[in-house]
Protein backbone atom coordinates (compact mmCIF):
# COMPACT_ATOMS: atom_id res chain seq x y z
CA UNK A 1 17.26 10.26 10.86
CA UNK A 2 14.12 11.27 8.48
CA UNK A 3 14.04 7.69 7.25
CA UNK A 4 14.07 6.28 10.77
CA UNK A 5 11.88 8.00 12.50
CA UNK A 6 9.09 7.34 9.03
CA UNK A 7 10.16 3.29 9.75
CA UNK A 8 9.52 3.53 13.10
CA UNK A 9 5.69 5.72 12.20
CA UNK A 10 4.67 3.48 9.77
CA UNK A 11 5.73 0.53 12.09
CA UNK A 12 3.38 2.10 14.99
CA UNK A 13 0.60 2.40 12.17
CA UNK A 14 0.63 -1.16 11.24
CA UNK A 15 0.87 -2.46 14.69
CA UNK A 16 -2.27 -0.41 15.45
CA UNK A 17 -3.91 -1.58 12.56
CA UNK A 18 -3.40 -5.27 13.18
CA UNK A 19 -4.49 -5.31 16.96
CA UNK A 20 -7.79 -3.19 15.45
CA UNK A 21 -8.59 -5.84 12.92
CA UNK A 22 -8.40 -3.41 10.70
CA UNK A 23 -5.79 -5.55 8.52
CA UNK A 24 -5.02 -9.13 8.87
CA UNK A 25 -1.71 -9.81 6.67
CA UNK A 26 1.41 -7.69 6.32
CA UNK A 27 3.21 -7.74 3.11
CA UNK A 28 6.02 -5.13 2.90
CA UNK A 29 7.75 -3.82 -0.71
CA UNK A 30 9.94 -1.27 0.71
CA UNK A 31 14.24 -0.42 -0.95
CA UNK A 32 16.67 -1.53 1.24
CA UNK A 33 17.77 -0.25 3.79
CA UNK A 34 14.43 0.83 4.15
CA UNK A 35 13.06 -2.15 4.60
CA UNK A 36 15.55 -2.99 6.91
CA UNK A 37 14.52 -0.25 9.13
CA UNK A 38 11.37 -1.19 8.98
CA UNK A 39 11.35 -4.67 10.24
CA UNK A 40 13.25 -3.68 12.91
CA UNK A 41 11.11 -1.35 14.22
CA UNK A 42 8.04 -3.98 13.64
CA UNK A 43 6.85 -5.46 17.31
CA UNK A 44 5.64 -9.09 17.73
CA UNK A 45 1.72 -8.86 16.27
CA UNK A 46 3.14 -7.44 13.11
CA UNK A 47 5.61 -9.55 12.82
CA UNK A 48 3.47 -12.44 13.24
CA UNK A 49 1.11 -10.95 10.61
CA UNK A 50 4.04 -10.43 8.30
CA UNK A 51 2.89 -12.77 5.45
CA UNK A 52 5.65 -11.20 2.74
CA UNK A 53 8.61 -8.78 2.47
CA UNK A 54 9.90 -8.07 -0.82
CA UNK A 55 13.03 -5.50 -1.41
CA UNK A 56 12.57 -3.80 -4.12
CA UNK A 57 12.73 -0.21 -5.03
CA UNK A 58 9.38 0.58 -6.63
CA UNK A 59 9.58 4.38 -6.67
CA UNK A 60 9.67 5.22 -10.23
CA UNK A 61 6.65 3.61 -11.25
CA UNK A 62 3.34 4.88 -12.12
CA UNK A 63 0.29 4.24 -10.57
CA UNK A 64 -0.85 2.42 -12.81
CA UNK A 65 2.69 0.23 -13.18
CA UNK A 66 2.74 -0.07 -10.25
CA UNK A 67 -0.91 -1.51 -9.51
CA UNK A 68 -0.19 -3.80 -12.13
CA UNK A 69 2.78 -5.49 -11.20
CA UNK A 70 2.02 -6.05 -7.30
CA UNK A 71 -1.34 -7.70 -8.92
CA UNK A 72 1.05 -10.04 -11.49
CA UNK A 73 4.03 -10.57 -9.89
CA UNK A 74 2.51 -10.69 -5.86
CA UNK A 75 -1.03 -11.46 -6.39
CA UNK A 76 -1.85 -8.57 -3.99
């Protein structure tokens, strides 16, 4: 329930985001089923925005891992 109600928050955030202008492109790294969940909770301007979805589980990299790889491997 937790993880579906923060897919469906985080959904509401980007769509609010994207009719601002405040982002342009979506690209989504999120585990599954996470990223499942997500998706489908993501309405048609997102989804039209959506320039990427990746599933992978990140977590358990550092910051600085982290930054690093999305910049190699995604160029983002």
């Amino acid at each position: 329930v937790q993880r579906s109600e923060f897919a469906h928050l985080l959904a509401q955030y980007l769509e609010e985001a994207v009719l601002n202008h405040h982002i342009g492109a979506v690209a989504v790294v999120a585990s599954n089923p996470f990223l499942g969940e997500l998706t489908a909770h993501l309405e048609a301007p997102v989804q039209k925005a959506l320039c990427a979805k990746h599933a992978l589980d990140l977590t358990s990299l550092s910051l600085t891992a982290l930054d690093q790889r999305l910049h190699t491997e995604f160029r983002l």
